[in-house]
PDB file of N, CA and C in Angstrom:
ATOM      1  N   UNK A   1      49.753 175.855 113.759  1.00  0.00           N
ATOM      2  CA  UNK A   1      50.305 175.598 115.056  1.00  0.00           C
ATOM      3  C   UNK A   1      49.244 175.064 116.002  1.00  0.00           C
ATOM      4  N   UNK A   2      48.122 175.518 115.484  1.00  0.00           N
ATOM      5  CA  UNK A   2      47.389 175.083 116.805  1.00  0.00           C
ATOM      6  C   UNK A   2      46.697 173.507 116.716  1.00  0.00           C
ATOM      7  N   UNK A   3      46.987 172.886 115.713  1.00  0.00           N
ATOM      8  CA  UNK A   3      47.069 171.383 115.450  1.00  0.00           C
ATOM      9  C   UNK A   3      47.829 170.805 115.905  1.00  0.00           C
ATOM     10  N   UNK A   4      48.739 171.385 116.202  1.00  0.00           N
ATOM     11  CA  UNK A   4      50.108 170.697 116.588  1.00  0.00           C
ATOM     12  C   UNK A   4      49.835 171.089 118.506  1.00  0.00           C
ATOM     13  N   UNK A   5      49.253 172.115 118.805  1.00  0.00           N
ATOM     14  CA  UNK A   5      48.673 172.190 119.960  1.00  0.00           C
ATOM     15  C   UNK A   5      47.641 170.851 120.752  1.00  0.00           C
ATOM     16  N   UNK A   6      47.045 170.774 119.920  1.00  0.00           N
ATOM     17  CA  UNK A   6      45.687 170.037 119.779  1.00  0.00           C
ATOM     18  C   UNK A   6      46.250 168.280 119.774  1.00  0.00           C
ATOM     19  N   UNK A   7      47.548 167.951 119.524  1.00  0.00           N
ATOM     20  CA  UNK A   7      48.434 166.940 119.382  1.00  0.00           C
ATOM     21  C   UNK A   7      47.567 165.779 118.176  1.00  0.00           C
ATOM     22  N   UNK A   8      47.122 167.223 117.321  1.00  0.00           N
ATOM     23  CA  UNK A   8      46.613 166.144 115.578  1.00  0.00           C
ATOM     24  C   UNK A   8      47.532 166.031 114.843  1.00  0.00           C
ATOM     25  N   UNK A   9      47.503 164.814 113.850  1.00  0.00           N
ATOM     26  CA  UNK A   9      48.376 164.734 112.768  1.00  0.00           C
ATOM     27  C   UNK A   9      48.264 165.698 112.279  1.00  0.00           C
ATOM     28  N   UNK A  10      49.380 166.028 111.567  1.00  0.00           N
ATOM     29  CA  UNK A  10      49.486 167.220 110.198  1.00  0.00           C
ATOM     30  C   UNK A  10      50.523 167.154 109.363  1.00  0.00           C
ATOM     31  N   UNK A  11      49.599 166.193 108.034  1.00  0.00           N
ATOM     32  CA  UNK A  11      50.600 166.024 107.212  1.00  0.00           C
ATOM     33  C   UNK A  11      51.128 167.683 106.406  1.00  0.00           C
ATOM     34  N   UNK A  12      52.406 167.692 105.975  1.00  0.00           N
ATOM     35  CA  UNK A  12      52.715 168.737 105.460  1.00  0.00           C
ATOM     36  C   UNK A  12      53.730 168.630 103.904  1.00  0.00           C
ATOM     37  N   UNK A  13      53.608 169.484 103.074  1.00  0.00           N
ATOM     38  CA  UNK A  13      54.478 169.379 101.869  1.00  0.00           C
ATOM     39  C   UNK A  13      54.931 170.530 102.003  1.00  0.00           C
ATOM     40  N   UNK A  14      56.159 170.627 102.124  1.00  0.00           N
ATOM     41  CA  UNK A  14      56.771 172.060 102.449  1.00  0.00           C
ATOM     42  C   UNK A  14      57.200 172.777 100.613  1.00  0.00           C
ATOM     43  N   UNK A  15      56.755 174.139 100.729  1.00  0.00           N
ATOM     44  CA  UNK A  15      56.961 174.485  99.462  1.00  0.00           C
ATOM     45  C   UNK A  15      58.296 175.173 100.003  1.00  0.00           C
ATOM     46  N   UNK A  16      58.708 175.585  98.385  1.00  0.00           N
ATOM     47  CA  UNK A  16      60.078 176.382  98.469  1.00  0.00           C
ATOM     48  C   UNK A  16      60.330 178.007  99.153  1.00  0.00           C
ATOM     49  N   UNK A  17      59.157 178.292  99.316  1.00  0.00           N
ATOM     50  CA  UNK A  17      59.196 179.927  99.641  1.00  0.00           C
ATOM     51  C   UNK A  17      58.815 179.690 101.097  1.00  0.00           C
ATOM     52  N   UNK A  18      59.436 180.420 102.401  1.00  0.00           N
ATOM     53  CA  UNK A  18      58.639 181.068 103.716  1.00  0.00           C
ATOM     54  C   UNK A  18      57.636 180.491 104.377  1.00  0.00           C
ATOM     55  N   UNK A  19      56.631 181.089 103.226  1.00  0.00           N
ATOM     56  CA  UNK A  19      55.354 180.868 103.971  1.00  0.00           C
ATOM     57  C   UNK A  19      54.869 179.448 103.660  1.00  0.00           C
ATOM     58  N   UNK A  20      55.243 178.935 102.774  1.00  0.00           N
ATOM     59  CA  UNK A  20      54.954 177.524 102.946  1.00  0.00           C
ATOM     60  C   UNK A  20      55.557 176.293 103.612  1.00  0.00           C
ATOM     61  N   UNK A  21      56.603 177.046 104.758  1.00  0.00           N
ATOM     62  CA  UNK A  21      57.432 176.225 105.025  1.00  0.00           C
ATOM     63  C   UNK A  21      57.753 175.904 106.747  1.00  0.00           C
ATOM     64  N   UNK A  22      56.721 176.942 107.337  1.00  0.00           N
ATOM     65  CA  UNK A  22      55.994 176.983 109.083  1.00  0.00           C
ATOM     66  C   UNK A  22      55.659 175.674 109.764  1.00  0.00           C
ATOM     67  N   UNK A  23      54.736 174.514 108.998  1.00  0.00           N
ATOM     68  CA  UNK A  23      54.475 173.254 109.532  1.00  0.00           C
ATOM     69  C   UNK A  23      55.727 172.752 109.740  1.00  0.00           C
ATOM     70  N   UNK A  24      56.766 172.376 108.715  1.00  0.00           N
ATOM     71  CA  UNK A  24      58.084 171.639 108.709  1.00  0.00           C
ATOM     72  C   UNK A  24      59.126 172.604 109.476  1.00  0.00           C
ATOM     73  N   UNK A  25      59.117 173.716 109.854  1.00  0.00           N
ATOM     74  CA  UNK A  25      59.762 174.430 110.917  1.00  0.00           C
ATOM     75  C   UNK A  25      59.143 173.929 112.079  1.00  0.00           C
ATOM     76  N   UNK A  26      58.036 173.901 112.404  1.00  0.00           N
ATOM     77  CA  UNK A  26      57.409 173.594 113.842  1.00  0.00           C
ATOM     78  C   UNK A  26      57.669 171.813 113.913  1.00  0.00           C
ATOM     79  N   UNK A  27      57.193 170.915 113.012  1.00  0.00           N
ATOM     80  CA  UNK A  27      57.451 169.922 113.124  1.00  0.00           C
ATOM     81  C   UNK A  27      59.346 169.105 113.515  1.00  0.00           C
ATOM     82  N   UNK A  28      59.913 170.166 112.857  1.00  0.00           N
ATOM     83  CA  UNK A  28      61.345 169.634 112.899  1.00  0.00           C
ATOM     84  C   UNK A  28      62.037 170.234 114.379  1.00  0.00           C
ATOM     85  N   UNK A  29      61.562 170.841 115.027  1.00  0.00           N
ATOM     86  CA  UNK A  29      62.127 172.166 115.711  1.00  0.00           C
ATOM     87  C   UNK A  29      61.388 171.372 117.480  1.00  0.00           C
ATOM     88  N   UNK A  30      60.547 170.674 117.395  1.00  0.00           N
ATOM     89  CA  UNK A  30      59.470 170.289 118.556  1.00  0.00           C
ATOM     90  C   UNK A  30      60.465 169.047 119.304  1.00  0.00           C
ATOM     91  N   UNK A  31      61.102 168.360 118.537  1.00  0.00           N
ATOM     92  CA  UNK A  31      61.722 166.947 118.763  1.00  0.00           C
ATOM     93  C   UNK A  31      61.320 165.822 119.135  1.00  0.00           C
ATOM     94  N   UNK A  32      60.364 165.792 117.869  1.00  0.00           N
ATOM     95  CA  UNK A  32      59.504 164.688 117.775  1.00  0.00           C
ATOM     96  C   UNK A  32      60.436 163.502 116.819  1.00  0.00           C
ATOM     97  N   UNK A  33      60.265 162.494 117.194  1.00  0.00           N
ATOM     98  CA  UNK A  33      60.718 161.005 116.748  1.00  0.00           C
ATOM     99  C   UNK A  33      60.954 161.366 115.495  1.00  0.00           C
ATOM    100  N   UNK A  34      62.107 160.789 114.606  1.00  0.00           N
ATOM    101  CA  UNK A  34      62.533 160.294 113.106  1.00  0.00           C
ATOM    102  C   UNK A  34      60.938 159.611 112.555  1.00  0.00           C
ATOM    103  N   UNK A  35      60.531 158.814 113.565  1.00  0.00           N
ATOM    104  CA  UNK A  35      59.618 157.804 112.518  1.00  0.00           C
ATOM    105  C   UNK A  35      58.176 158.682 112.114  1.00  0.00           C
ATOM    106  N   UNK A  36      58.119 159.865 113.490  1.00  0.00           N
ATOM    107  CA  UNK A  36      56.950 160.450 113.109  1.00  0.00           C
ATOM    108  C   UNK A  36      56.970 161.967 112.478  1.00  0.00           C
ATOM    109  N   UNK A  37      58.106 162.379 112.269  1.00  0.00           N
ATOM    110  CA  UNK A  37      58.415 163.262 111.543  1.00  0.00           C
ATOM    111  C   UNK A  37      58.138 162.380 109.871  1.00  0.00           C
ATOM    112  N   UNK A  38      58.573 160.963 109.644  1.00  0.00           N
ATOM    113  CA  UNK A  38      58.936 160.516 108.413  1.00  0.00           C
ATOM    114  C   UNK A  38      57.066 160.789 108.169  1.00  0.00           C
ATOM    115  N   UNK A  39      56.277 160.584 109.172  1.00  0.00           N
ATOM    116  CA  UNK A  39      55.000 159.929 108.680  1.00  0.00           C
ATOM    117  C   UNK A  39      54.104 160.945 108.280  1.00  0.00           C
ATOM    118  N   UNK A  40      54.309 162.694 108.967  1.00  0.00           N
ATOM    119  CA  UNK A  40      54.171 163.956 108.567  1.00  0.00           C
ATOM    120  C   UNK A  40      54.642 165.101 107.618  1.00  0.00           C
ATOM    121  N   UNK A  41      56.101 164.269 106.997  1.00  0.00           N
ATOM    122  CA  UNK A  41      56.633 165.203 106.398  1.00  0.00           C
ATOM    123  C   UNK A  41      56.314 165.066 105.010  1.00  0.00           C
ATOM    124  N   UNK A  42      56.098 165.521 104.006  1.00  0.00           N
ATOM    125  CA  UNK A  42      55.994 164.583 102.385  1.00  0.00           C
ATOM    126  C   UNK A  42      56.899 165.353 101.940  1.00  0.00           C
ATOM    127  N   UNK A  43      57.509 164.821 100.965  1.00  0.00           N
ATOM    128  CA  UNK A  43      58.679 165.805  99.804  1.00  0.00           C
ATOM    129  C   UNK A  43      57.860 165.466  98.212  1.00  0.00           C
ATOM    130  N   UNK A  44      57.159 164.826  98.445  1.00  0.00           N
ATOM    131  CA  UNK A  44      55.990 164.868  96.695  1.00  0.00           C
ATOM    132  C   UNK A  44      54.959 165.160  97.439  1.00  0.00           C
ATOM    133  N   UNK A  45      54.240 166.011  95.909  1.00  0.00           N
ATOM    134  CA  UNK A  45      52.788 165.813  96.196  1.00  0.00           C
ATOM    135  C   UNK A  45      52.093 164.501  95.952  1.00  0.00           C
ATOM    136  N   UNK A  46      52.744 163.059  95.556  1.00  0.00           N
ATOM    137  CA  UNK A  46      51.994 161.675  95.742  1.00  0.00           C
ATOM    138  C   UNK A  46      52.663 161.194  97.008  1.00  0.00           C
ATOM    139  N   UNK A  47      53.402 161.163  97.557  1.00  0.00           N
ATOM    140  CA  UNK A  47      53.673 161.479  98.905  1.00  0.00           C
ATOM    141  C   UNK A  47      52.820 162.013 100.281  1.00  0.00           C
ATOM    142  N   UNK A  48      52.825 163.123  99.778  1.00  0.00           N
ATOM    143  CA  UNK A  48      51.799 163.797 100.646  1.00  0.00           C
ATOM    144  C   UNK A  48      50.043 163.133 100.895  1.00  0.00           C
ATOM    145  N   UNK A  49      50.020 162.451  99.575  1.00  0.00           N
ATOM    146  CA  UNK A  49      48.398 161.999  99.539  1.00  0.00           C
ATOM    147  C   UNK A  49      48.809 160.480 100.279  1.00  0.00           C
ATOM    148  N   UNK A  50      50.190 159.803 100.048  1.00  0.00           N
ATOM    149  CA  UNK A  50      50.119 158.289 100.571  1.00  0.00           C
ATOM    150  C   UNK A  50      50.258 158.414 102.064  1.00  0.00           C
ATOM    151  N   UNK A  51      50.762 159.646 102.601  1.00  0.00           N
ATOM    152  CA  UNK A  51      50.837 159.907 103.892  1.00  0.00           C
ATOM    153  C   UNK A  51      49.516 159.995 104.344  1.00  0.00           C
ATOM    154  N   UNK A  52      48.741 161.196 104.046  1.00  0.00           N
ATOM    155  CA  UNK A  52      47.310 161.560 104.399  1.00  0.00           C
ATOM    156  C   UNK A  52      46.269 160.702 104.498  1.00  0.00           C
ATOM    157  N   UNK A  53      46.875 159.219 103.821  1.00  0.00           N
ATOM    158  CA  UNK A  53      45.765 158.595 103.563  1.00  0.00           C
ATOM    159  C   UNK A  53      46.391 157.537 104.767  1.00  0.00           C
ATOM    160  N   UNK A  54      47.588 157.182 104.733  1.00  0.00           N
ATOM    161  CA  UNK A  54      48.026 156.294 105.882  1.00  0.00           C
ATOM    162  C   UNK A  54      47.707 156.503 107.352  1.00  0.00           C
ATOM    163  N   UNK A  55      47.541 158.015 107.455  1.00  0.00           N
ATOM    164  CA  UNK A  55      47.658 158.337 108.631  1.00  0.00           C
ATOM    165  C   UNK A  55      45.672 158.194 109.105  1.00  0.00           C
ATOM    166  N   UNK A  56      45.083 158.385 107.936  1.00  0.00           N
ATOM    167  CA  UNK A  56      43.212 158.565 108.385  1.00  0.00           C
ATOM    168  C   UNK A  56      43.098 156.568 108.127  1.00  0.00           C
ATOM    169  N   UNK A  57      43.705 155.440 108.054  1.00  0.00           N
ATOM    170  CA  UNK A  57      43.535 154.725 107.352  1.00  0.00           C
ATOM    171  C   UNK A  57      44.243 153.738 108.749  1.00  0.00           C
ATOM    172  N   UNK A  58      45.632 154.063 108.954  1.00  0.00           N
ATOM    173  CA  UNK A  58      46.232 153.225 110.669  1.00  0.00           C
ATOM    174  C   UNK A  58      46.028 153.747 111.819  1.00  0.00           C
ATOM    175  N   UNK A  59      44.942 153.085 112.673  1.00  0.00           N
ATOM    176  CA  UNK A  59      44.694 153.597 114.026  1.00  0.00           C
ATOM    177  C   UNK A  59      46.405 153.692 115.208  1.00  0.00           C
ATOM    178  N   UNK A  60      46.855 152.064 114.703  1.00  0.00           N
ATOM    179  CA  UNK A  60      48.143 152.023 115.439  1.00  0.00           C
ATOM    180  C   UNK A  60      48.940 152.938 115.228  1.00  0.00           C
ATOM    181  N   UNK A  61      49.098 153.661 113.905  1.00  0.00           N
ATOM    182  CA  UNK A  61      50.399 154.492 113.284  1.00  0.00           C
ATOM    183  C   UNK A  61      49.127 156.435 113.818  1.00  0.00           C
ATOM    184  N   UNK A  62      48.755 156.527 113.734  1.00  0.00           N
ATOM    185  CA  UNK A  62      47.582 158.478 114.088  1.00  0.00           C
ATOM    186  C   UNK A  62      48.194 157.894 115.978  1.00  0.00           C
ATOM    187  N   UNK A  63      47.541 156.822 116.530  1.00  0.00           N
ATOM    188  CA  UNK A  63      48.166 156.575 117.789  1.00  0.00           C
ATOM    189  C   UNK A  63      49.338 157.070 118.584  1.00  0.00           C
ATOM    190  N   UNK A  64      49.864 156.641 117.574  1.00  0.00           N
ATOM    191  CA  UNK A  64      51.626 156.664 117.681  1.00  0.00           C
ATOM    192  C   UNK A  64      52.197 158.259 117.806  1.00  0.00           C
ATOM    193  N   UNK A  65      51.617 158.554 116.454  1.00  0.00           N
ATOM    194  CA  UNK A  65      52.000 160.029 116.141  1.00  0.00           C
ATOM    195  C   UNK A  65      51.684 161.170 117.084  1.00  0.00           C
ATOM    196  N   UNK A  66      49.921 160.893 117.387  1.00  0.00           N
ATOM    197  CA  UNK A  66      49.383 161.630 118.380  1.00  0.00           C
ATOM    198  C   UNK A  66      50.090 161.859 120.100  1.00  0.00           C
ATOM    199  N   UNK A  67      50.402 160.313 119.982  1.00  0.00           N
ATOM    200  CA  UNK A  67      51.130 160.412 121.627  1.00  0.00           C
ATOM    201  C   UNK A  67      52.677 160.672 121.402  1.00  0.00           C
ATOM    202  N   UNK A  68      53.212 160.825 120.442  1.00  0.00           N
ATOM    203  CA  UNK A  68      54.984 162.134 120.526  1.00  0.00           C
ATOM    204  C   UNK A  68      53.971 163.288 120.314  1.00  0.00           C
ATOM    205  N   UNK A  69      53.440 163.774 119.273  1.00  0.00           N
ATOM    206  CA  UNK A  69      52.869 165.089 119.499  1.00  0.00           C
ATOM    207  C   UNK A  69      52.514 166.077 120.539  1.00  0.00           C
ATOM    208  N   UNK A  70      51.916 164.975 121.193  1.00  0.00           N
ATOM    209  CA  UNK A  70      51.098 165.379 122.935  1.00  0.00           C
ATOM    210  C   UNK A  70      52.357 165.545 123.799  1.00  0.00           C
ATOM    211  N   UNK A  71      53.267 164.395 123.805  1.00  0.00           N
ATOM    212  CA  UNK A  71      54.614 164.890 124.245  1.00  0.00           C
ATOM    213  C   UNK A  71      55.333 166.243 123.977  1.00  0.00           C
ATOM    214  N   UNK A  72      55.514 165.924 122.492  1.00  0.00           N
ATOM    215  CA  UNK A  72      56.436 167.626 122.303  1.00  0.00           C
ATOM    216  C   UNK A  72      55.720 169.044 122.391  1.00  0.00           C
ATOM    217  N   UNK A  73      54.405 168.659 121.724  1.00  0.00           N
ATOM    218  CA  UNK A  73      54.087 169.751 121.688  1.00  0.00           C
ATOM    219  C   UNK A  73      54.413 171.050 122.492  1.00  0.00           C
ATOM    220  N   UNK A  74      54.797 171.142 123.845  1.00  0.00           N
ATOM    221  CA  UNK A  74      54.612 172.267 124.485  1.00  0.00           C
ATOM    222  C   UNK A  74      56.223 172.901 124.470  1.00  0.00           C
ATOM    223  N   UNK A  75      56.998 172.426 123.663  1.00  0.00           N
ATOM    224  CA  UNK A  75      58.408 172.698 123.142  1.00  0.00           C
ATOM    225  C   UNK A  75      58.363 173.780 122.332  1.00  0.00           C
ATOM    226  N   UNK A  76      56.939 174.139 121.327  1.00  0.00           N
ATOM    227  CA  UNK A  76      56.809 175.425 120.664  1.00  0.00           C
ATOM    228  C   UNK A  76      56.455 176.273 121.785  1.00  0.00           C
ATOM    229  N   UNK A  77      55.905 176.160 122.168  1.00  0.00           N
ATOM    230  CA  UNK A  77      55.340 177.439 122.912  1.00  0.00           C
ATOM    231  C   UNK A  77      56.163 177.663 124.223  1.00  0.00           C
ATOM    232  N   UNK A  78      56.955 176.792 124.870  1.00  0.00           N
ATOM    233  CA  UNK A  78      58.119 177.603 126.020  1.00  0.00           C
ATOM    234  C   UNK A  78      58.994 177.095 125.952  1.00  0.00           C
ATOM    235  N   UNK A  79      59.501 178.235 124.832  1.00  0.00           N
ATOM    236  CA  UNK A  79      60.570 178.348 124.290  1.00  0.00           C
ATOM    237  C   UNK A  79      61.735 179.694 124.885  1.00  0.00           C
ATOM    238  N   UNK A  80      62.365 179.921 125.802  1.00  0.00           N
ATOM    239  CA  UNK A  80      63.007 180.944 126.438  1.00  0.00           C
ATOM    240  C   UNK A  80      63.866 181.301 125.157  1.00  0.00           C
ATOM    241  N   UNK A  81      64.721 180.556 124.431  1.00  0.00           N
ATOM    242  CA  UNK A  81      65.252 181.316 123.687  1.00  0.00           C
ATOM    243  C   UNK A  81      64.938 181.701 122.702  1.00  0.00           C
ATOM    244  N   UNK A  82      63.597 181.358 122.672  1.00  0.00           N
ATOM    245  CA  UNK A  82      62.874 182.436 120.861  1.00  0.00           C
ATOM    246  C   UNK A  82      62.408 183.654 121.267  1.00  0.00           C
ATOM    247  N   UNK A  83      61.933 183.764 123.165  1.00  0.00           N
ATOM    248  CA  UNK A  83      61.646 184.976 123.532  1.00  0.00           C
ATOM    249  C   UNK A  83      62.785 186.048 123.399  1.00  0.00           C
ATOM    250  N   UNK A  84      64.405 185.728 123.759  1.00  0.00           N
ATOM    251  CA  UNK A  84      65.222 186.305 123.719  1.00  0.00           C
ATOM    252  C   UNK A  84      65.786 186.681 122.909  1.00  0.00           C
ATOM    253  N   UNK A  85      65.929 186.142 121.918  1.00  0.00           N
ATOM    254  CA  UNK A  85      66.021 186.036 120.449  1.00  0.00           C
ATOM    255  C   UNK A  85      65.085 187.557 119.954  1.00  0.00           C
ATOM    256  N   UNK A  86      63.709 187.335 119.996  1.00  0.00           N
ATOM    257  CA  UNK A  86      62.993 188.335 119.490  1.00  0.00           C
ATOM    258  C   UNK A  86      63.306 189.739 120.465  1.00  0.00           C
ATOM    259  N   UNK A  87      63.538 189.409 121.666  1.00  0.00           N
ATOM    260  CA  UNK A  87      64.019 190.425 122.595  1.00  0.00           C
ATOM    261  C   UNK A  87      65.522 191.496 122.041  1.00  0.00           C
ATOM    262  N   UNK A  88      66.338 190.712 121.698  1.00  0.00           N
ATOM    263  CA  UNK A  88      67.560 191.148 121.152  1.00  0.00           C
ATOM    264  C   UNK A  88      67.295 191.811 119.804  1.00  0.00           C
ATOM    265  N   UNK A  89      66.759 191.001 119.219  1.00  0.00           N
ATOM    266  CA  UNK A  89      66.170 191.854 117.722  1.00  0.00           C
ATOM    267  C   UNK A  89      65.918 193.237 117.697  1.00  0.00           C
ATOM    268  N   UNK A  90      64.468 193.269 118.749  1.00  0.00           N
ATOM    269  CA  UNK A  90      63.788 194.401 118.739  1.00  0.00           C
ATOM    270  C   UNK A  90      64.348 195.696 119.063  1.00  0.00           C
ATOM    271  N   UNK A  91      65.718 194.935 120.464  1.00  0.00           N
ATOM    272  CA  UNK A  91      66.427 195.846 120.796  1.00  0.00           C
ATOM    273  C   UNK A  91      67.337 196.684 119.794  1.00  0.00           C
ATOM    274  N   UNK A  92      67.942 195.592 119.064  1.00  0.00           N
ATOM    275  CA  UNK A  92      69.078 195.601 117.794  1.00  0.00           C
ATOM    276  C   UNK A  92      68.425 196.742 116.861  1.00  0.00           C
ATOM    277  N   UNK A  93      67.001 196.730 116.694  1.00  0.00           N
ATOM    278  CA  UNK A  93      66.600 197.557 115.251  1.00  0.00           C
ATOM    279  C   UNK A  93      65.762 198.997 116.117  1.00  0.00           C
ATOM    280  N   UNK A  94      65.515 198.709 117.508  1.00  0.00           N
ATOM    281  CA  UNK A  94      64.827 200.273 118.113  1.00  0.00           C
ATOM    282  C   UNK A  94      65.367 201.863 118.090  1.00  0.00           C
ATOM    283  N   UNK A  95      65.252 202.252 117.563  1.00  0.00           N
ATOM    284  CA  UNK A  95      65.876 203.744 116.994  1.00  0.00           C
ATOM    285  C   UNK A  95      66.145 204.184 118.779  1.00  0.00           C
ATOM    286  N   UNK A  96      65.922 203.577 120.454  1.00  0.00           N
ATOM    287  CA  UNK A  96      66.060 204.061 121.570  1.00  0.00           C
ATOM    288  C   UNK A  96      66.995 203.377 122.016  1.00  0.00           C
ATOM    289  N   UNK A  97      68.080 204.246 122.969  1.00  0.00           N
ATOM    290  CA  UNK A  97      69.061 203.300 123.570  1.00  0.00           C
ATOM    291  C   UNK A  97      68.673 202.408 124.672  1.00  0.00           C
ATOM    292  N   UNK A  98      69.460 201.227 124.858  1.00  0.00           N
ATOM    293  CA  UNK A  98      69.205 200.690 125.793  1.00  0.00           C
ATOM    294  C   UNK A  98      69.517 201.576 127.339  1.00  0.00           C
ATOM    295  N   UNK A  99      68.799 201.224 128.250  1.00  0.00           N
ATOM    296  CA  UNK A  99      69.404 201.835 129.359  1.00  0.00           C
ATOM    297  C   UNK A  99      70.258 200.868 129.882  1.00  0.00           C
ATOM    298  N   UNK A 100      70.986 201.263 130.435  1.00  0.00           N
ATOM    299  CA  UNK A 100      72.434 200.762 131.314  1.00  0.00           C
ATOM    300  C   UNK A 100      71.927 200.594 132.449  1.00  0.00           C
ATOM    301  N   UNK A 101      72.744 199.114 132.863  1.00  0.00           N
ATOM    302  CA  UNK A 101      72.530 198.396 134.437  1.00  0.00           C
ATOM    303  C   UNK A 101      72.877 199.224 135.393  1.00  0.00           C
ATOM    304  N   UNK A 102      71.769 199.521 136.509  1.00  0.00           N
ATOM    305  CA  UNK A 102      72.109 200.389 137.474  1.00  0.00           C
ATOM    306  C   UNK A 102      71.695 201.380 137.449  1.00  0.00           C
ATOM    307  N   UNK A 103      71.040 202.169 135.803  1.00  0.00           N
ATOM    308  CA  UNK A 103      70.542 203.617 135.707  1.00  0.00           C
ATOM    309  C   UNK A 103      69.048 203.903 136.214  1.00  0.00           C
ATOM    310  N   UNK A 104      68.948 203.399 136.972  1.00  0.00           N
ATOM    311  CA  UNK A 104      67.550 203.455 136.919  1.00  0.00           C
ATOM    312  C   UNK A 104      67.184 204.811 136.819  1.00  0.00           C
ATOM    313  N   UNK A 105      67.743 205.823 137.418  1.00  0.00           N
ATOM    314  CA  UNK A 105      67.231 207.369 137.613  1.00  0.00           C
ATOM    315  C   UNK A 105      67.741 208.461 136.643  1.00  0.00           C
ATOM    316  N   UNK A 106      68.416 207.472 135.709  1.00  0.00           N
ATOM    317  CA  UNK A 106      68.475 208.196 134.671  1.00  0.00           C
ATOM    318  C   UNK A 106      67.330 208.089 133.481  1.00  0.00           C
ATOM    319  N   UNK A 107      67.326 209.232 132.709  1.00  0.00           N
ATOM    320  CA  UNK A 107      66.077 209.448 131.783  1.00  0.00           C
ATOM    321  C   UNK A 107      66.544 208.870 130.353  1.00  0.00           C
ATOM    322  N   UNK A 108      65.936 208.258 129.690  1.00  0.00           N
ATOM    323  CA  UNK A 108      65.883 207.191 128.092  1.00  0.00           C
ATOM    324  C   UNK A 108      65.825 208.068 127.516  1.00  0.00           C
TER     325      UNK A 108
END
């Protein structure tokens, strides 16, 4: 994430499991351009190397990419509904009740 902060390329090959699959969540999720998603994303690993190499290789095309990056980037990080989201969760699984609007002087 913090490349994607930094508004650097980052090519990615998303594997099949979770944890290999965070770059292409952040990349797809930011709403960055079709053309520069196409130029970060690989679905082969010879893919992934013709990307990596396109991108250290075209000043016009790292350019390009860098300035949507610099644009979206700040779409991960204020994000109101991933805060709420995790807010509801925490609430959903806390063994404590919520308190009720208005209780203030009542005890949890």
């Amino acid at each position: 994430r913090e490349v994607i902060e930094m508004s650097k390329p980052l090519v990615t090959l998303p594997a099949r499991l979770l944890g290999g699959r965070w770059s292409l969540g952040y990349l797809s999720n930011i709403g960055l351009k079709e053309d520069t998603k196409r130029a970060l994303i690989a679905s082969t690993p010879e893919e992934y190397v013709d990307l990596a190499v396109q991108l250290g290789t075209d000043d016009t095309l790292q350019e390009a990419v860098e300035a949507d990056l610099r644009e979206c980037s700040s779409n991960l990080f204020h994000r109101e509904e991933a805060v709420a989201a995790w807010q509801e969760m925490f609430l959903e699984i806390s063994p404590y009740q919520r308190c009720q609007e208005g209780s203030e002087n009542e005890e949890v």
